[in-house]
PDB file of N, CA and C in Angstrom:
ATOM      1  N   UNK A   1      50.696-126.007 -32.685  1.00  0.00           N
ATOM      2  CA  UNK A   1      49.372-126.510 -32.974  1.00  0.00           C
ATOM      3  C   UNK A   1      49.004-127.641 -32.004  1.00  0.00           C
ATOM      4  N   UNK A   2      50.250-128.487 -31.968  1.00  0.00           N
ATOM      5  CA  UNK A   2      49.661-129.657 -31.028  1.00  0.00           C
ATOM      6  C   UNK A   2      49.393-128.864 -29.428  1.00  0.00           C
ATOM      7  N   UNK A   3      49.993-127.924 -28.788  1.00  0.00           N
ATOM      8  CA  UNK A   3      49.921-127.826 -27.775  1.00  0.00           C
ATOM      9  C   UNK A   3      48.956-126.972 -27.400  1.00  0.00           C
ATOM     10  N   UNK A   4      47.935-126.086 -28.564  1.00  0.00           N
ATOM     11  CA  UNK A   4      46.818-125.567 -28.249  1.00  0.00           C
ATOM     12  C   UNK A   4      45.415-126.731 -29.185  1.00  0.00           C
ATOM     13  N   UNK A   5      45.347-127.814 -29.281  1.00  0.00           N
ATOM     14  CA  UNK A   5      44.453-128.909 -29.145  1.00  0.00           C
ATOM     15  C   UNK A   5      44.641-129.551 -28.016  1.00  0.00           C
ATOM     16  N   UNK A   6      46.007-129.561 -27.284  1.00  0.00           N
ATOM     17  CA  UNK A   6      45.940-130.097 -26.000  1.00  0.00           C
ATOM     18  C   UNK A   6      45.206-129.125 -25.104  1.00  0.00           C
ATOM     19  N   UNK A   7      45.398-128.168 -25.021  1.00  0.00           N
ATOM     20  CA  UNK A   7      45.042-127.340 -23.843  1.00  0.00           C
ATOM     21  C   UNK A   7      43.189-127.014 -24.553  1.00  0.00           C
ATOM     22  N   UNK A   8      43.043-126.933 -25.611  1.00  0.00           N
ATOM     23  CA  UNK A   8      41.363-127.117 -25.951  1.00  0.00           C
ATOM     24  C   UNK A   8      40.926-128.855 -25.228  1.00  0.00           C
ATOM     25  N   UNK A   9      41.701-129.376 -25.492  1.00  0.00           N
ATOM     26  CA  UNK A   9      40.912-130.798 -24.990  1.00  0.00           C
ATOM     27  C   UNK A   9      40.545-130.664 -23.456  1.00  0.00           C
ATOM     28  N   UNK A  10      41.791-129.998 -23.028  1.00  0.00           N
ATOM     29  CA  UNK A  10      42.085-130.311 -21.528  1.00  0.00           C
ATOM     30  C   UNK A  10      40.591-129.164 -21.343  1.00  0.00           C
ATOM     31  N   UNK A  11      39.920-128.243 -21.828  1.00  0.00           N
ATOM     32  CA  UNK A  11      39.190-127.150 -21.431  1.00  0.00           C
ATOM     33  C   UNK A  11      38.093-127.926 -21.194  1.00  0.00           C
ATOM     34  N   UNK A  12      37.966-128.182 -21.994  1.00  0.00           N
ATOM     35  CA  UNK A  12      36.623-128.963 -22.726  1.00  0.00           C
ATOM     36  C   UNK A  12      36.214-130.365 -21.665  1.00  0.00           C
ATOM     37  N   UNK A  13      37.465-131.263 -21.046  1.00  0.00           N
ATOM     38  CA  UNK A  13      37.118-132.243 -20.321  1.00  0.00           C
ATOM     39  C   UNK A  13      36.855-131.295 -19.110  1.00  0.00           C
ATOM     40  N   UNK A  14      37.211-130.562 -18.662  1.00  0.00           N
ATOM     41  CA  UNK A  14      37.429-129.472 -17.218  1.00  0.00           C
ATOM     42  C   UNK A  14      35.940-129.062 -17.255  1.00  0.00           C
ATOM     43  N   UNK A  15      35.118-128.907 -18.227  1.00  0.00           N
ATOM     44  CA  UNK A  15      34.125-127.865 -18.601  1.00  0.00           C
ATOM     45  C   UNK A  15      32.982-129.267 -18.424  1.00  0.00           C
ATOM     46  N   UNK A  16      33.358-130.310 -18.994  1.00  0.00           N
ATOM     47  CA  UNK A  16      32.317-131.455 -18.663  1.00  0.00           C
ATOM     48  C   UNK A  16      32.541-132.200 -17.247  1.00  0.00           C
ATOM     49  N   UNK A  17      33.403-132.102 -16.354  1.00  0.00           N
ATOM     50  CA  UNK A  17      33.566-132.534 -15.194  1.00  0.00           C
ATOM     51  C   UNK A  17      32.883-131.401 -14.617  1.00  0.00           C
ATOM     52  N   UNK A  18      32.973-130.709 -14.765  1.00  0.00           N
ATOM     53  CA  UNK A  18      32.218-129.219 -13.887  1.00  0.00           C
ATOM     54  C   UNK A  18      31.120-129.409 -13.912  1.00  0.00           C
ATOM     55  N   UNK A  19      30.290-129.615 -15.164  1.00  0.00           N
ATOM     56  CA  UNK A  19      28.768-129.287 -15.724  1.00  0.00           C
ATOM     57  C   UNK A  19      28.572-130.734 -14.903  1.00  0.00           C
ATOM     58  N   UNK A  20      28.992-132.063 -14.728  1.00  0.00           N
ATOM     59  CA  UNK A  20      28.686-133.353 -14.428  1.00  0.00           C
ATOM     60  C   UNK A  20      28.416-133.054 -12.788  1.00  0.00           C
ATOM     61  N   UNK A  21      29.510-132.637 -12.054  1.00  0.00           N
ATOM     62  CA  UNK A  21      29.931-132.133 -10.665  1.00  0.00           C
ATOM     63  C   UNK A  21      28.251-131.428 -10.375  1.00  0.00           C
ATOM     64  N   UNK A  22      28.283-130.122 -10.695  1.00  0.00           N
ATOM     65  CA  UNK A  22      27.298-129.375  -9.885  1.00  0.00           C
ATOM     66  C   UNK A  22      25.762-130.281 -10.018  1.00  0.00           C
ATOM     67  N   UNK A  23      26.113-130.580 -11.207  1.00  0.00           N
ATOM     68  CA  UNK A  23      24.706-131.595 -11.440  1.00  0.00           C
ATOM     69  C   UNK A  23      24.319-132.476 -10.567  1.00  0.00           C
ATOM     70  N   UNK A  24      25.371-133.047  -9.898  1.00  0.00           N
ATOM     71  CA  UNK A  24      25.170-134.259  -8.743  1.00  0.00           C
ATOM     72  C   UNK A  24      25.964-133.345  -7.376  1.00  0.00           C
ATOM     73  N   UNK A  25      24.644-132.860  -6.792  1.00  0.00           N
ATOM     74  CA  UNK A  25      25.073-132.275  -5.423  1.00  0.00           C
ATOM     75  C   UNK A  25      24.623-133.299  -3.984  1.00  0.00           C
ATOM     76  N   UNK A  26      23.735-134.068  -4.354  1.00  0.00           N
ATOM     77  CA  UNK A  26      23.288-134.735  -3.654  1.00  0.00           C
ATOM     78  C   UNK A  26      24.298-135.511  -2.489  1.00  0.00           C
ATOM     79  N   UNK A  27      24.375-135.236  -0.927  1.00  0.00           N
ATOM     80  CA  UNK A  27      25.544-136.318  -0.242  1.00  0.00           C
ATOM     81  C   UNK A  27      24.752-137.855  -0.759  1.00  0.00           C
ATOM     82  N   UNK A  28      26.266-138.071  -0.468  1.00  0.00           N
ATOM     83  CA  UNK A  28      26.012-139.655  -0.750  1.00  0.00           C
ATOM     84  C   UNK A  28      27.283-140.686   0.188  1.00  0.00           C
ATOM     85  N   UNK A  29      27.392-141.706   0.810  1.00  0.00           N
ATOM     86  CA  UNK A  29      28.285-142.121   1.675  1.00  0.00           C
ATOM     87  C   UNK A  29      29.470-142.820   1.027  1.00  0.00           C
ATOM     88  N   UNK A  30      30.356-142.195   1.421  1.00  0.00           N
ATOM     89  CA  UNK A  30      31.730-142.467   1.174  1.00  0.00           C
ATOM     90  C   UNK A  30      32.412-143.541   2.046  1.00  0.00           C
ATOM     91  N   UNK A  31      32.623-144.828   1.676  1.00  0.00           N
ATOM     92  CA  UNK A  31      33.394-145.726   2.358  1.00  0.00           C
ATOM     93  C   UNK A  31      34.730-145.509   2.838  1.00  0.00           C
ATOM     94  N   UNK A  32      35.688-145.245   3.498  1.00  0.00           N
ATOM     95  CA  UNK A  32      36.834-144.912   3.859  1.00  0.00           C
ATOM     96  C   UNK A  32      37.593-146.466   3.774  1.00  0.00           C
ATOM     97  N   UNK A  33      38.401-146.739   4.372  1.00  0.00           N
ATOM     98  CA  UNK A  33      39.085-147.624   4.470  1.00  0.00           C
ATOM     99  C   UNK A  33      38.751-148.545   5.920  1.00  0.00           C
ATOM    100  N   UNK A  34      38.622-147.579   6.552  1.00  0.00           N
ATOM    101  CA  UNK A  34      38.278-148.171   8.191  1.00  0.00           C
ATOM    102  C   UNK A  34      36.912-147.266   8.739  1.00  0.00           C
ATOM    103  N   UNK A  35      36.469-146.109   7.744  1.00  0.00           N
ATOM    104  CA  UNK A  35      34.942-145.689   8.704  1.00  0.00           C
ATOM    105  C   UNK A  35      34.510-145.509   7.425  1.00  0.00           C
ATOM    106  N   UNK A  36      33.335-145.257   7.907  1.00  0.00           N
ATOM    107  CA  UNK A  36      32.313-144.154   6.271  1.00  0.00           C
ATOM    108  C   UNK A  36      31.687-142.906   6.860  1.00  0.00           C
ATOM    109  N   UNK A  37      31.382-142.418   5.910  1.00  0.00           N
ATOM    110  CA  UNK A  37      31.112-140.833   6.341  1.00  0.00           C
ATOM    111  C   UNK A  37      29.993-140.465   4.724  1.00  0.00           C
ATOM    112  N   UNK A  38      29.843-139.364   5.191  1.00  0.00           N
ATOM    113  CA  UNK A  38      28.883-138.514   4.209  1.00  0.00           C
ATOM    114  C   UNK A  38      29.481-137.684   3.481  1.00  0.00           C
ATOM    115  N   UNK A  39      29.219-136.850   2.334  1.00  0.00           N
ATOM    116  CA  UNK A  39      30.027-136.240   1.258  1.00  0.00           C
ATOM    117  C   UNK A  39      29.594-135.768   0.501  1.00  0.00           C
ATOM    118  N   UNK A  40      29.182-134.641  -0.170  1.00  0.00           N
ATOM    119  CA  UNK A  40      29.038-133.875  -1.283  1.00  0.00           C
ATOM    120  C   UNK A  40      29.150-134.896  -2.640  1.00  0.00           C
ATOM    121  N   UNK A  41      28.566-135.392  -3.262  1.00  0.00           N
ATOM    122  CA  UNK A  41      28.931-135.889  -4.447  1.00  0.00           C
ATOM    123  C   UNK A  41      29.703-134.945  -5.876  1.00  0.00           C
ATOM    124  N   UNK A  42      29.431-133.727  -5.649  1.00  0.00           N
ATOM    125  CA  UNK A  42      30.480-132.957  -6.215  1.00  0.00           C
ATOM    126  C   UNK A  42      32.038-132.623  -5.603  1.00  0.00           C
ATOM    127  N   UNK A  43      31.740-132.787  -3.919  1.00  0.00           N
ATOM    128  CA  UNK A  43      32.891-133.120  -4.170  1.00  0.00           C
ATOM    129  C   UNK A  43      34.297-134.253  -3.983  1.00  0.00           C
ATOM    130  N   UNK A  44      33.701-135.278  -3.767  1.00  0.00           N
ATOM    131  CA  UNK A  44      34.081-136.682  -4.159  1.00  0.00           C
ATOM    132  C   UNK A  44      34.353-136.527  -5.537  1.00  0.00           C
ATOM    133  N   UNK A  45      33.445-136.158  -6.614  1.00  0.00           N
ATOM    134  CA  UNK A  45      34.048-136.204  -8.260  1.00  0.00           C
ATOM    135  C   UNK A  45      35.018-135.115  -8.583  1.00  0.00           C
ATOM    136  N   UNK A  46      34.906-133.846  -7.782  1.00  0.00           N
ATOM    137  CA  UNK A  46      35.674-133.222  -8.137  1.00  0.00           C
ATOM    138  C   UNK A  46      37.212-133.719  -7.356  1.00  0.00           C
ATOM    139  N   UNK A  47      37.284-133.776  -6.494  1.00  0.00           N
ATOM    140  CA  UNK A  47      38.678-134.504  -5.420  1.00  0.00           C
ATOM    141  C   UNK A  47      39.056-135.469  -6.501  1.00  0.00           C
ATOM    142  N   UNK A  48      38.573-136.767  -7.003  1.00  0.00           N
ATOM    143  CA  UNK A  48      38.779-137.897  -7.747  1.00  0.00           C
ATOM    144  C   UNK A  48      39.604-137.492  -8.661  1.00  0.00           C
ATOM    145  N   UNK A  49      38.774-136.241  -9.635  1.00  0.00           N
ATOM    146  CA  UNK A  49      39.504-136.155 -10.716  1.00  0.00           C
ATOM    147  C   UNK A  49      40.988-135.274 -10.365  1.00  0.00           C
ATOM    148  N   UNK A  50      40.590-134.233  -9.262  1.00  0.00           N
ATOM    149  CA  UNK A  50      42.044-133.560  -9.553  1.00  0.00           C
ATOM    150  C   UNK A  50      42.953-134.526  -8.585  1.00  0.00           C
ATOM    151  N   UNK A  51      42.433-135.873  -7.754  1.00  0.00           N
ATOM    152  CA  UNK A  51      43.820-137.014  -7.571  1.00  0.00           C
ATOM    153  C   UNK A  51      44.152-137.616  -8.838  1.00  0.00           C
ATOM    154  N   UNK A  52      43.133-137.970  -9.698  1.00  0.00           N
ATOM    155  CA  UNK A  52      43.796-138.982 -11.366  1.00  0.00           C
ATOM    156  C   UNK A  52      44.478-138.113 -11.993  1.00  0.00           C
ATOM    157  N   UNK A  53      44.378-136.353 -12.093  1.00  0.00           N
ATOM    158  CA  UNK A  53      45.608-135.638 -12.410  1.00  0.00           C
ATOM    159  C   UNK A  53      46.312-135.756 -12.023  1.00  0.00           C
ATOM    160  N   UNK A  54      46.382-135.558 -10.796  1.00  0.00           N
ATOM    161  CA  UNK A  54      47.988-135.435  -9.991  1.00  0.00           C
ATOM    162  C   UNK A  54      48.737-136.639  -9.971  1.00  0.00           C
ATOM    163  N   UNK A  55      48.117-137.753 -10.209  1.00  0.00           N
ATOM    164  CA  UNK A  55      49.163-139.371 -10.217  1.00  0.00           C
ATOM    165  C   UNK A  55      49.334-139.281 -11.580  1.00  0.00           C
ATOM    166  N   UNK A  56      48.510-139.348 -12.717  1.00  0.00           N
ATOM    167  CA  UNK A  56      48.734-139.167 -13.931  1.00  0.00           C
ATOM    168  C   UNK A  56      50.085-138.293 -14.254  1.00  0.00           C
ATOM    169  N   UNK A  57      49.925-136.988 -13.715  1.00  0.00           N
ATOM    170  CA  UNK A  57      51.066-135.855 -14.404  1.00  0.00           C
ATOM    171  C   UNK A  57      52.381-136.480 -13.268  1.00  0.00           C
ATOM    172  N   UNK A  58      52.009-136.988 -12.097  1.00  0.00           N
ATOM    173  CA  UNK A  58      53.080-137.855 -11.777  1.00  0.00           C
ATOM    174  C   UNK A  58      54.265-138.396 -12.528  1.00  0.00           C
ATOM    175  N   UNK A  59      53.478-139.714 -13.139  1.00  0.00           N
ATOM    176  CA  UNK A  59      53.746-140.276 -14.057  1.00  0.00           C
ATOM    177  C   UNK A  59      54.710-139.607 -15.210  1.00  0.00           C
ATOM    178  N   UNK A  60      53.718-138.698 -15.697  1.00  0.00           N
ATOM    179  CA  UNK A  60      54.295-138.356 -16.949  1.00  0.00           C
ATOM    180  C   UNK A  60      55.565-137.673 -17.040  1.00  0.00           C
ATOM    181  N   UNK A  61      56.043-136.619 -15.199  1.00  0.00           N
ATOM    182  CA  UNK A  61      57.137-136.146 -15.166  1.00  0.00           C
ATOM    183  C   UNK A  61      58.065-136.996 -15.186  1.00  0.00           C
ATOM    184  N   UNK A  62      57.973-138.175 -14.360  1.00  0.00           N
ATOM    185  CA  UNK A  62      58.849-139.374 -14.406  1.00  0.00           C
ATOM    186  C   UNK A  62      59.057-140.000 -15.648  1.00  0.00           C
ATOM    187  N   UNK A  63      58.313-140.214 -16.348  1.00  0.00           N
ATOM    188  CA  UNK A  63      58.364-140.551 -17.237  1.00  0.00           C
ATOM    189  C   UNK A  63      59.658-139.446 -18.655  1.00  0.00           C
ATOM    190  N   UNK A  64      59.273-138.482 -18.420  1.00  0.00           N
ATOM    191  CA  UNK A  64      59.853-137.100 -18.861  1.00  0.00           C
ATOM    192  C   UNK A  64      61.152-137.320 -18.440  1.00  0.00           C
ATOM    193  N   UNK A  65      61.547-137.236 -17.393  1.00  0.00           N
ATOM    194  CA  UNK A  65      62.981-137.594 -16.378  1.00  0.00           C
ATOM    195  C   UNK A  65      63.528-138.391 -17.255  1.00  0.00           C
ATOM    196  N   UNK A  66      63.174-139.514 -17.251  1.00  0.00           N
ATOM    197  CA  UNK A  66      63.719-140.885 -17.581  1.00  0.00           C
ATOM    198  C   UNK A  66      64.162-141.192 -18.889  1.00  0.00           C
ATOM    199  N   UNK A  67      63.593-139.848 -20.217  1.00  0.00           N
ATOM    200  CA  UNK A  67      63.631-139.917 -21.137  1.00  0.00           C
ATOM    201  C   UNK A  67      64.821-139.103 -21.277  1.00  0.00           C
ATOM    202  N   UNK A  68      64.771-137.683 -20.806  1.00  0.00           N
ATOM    203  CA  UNK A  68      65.545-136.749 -20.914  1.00  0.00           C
ATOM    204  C   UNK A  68      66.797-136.925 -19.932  1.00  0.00           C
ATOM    205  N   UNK A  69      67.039-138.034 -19.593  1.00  0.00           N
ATOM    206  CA  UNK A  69      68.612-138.516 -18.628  1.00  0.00           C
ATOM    207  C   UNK A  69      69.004-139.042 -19.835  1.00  0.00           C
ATOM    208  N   UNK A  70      68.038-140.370 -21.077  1.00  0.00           N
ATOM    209  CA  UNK A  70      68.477-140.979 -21.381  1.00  0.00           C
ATOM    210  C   UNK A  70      69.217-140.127 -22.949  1.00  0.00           C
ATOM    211  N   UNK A  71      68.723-139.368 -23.068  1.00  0.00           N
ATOM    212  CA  UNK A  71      68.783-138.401 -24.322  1.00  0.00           C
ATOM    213  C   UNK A  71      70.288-137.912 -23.994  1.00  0.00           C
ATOM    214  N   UNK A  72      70.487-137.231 -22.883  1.00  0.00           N
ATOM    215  CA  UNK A  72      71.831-136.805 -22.434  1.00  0.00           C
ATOM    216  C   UNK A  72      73.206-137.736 -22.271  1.00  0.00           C
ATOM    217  N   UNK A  73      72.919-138.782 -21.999  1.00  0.00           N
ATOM    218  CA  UNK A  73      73.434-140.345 -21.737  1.00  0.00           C
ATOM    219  C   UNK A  73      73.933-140.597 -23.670  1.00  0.00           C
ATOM    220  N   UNK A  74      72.604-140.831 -24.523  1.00  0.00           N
ATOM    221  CA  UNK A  74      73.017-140.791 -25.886  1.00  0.00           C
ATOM    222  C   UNK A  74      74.088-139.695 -26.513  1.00  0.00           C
ATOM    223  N   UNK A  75      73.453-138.201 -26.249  1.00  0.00           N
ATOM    224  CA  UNK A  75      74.285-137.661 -26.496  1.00  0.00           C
ATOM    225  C   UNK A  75      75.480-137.487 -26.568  1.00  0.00           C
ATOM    226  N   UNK A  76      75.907-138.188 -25.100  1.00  0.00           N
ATOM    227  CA  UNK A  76      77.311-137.929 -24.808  1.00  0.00           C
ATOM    228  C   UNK A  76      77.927-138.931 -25.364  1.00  0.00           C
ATOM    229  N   UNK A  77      77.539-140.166 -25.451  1.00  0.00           N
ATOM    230  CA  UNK A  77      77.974-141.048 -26.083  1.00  0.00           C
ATOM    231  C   UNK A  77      77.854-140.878 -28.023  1.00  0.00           C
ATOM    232  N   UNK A  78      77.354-140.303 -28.200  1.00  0.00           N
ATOM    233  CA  UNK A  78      77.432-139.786 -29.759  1.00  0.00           C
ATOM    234  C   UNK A  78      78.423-138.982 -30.211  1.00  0.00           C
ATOM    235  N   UNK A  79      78.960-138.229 -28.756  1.00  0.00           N
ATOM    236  CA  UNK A  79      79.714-137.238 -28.701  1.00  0.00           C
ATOM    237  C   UNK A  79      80.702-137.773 -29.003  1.00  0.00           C
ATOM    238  N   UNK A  80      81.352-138.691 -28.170  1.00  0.00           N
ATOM    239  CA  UNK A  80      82.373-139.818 -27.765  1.00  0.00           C
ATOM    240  C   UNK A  80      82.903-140.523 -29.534  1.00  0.00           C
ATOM    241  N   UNK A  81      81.935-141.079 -29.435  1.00  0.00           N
ATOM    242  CA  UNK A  81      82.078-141.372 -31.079  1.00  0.00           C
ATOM    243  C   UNK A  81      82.209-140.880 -32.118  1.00  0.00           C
ATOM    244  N   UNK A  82      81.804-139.615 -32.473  1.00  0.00           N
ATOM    245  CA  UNK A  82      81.932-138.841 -33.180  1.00  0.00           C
ATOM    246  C   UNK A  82      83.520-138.294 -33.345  1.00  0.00           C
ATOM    247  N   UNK A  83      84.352-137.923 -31.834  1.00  0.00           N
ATOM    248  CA  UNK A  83      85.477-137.454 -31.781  1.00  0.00           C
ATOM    249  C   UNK A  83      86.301-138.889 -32.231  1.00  0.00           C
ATOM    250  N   UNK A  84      86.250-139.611 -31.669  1.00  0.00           N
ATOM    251  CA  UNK A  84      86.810-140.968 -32.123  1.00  0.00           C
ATOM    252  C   UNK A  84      87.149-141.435 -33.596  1.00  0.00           C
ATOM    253  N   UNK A  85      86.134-141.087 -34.437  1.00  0.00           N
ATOM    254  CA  UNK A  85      86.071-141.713 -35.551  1.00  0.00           C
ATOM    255  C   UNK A  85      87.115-140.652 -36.535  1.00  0.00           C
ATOM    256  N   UNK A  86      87.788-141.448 -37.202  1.00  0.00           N
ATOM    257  CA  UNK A  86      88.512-140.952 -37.781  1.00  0.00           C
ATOM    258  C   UNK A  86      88.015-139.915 -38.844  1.00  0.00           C
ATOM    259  N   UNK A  87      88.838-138.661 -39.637  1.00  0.00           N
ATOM    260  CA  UNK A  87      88.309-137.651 -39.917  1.00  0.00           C
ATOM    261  C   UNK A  87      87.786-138.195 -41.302  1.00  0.00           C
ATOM    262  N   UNK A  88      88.464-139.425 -42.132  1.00  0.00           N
ATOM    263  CA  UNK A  88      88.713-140.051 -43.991  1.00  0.00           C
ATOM    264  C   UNK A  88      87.433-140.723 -43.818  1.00  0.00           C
ATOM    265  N   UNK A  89      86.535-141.233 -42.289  1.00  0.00           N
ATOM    266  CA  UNK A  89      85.331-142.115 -42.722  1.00  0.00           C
ATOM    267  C   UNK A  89      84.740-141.527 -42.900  1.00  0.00           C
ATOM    268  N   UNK A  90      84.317-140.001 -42.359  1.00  0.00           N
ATOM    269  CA  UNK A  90      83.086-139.469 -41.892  1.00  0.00           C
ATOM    270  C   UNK A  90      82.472-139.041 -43.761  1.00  0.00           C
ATOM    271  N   UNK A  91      81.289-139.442 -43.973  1.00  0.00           N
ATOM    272  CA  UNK A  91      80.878-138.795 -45.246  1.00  0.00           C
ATOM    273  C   UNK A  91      79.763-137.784 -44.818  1.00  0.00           C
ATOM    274  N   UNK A  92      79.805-137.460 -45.833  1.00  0.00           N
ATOM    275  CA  UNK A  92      78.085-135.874 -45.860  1.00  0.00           C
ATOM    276  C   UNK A  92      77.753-135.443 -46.875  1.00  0.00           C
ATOM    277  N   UNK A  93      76.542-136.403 -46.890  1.00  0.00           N
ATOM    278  CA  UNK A  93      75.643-136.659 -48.443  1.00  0.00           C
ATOM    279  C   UNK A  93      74.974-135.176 -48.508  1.00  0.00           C
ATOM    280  N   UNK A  94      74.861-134.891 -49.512  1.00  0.00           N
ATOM    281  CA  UNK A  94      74.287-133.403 -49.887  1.00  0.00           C
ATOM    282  C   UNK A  94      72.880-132.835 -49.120  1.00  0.00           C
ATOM    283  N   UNK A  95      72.749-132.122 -48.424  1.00  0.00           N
ATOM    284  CA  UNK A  95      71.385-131.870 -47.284  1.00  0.00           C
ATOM    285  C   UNK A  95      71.354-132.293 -46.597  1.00  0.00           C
ATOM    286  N   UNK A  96      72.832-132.840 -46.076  1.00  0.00           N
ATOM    287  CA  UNK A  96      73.319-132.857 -44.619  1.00  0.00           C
ATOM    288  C   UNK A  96      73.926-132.211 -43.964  1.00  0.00           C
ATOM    289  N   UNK A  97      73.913-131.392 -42.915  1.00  0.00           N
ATOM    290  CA  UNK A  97      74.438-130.243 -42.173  1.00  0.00           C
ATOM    291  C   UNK A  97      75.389-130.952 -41.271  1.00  0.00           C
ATOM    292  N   UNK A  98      76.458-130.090 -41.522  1.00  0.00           N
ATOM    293  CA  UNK A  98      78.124-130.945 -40.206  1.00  0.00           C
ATOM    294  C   UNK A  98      78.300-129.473 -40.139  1.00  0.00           C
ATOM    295  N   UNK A  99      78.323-129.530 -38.332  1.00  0.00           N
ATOM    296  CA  UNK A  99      78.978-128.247 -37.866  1.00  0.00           C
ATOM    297  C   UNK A  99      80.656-128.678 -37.969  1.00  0.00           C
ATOM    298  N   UNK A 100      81.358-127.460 -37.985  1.00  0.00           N
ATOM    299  CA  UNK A 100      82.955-127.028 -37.892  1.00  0.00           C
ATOM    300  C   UNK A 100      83.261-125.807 -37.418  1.00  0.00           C
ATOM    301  N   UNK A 101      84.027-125.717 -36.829  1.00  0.00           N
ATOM    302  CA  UNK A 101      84.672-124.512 -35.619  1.00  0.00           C
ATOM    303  C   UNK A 101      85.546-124.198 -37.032  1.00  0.00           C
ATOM    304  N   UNK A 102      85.672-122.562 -36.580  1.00  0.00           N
ATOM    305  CA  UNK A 102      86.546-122.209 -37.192  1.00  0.00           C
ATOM    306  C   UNK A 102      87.708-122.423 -37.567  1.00  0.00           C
ATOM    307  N   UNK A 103      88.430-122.951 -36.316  1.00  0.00           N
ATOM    308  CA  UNK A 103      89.931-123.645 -36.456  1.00  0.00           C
ATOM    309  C   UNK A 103      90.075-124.458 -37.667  1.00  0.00           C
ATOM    310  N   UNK A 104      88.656-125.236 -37.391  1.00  0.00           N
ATOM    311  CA  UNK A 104      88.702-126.884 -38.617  1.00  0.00           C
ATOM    312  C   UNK A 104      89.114-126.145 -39.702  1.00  0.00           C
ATOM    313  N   UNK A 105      87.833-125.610 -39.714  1.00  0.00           N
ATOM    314  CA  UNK A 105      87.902-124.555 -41.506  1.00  0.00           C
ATOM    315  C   UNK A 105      89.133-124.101 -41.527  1.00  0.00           C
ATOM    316  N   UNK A 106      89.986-123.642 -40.952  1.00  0.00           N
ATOM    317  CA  UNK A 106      91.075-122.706 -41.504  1.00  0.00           C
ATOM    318  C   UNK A 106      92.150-124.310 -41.611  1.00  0.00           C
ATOM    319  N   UNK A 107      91.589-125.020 -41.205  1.00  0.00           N
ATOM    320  CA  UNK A 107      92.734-126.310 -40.862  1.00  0.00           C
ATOM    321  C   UNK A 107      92.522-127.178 -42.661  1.00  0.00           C
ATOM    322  N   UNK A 108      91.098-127.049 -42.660  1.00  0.00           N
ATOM    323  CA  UNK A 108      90.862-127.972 -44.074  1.00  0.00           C
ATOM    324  C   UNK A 108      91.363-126.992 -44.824  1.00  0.00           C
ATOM    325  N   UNK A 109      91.291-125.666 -44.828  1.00  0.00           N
ATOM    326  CA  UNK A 109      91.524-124.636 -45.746  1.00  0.00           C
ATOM    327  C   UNK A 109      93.330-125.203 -46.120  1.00  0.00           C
ATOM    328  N   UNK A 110      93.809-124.822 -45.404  1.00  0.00           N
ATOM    329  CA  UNK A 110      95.276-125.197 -45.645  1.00  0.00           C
ATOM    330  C   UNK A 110      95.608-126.503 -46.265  1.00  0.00           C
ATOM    331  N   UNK A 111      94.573-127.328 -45.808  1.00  0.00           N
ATOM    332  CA  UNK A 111      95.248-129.077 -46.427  1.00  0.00           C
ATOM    333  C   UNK A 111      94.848-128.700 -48.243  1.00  0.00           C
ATOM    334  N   UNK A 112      94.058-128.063 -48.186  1.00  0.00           N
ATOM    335  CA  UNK A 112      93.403-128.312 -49.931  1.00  0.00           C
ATOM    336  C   UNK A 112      94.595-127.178 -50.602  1.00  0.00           C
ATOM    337  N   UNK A 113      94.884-126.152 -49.904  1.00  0.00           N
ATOM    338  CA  UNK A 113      95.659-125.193 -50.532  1.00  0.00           C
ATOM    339  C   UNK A 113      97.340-125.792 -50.830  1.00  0.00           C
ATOM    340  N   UNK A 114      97.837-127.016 -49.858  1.00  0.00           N
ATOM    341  CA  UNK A 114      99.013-127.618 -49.960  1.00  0.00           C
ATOM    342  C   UNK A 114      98.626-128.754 -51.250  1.00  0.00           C
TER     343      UNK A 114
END
């Protein structure tokens, strides 16, 4: 659900940059850094917006990266701890799910049967 309100939003801003764009065809002068020049005013708005995408989704992959190193980083360290901790602390309150390999099971199986 969330990811088809995203992609309706995203239509919908695409659909009002368009309708805004052709509306303003008029050149108009573009300052450069060191000259100026003349320009389509559609497409100066259209260039603009698909550069604030492209630094934006920049962002957000980096951002993405940085999350998903740190997730793997936790993990492993959860991992770490988990093997560590002795087997008498660990509890598991009812509608809590603990995986076990078969071995375990046949391993607890035997301690309860002695």
């Amino acid at each position: 659900m969330r990811g088809q309100t995203y992609i309706i939003s995203a239509l919908v801003f695409a659909l009002i940059v368009a309708i805004f764009a052709v509306i303003n065809v008029d050149p108009v002068e573009v300052n450069y850094l060191f000259t100026t020049g003349e320009a389509p005013l559609i497409l100066v708005i259209l260039i603009s917006v698909l550069m604030g995408g492209l630094i934006t989704g920049g962002f957000g992959i980096f951002h993405l990266l940085r999350l998903q190193r740190e997730m793997k980083v936790l993990k492993e360290e959860n991992e770490k701890l988990r093997i560590n901790q002795p087997a008498e602390d660990i509890e598991i309150t009812e509608g809590e799910f603990f995986e076990t390999s078969s071995e375990e099971r046949s391993d607890t199986q035997n301690q309860i049967e002695k």
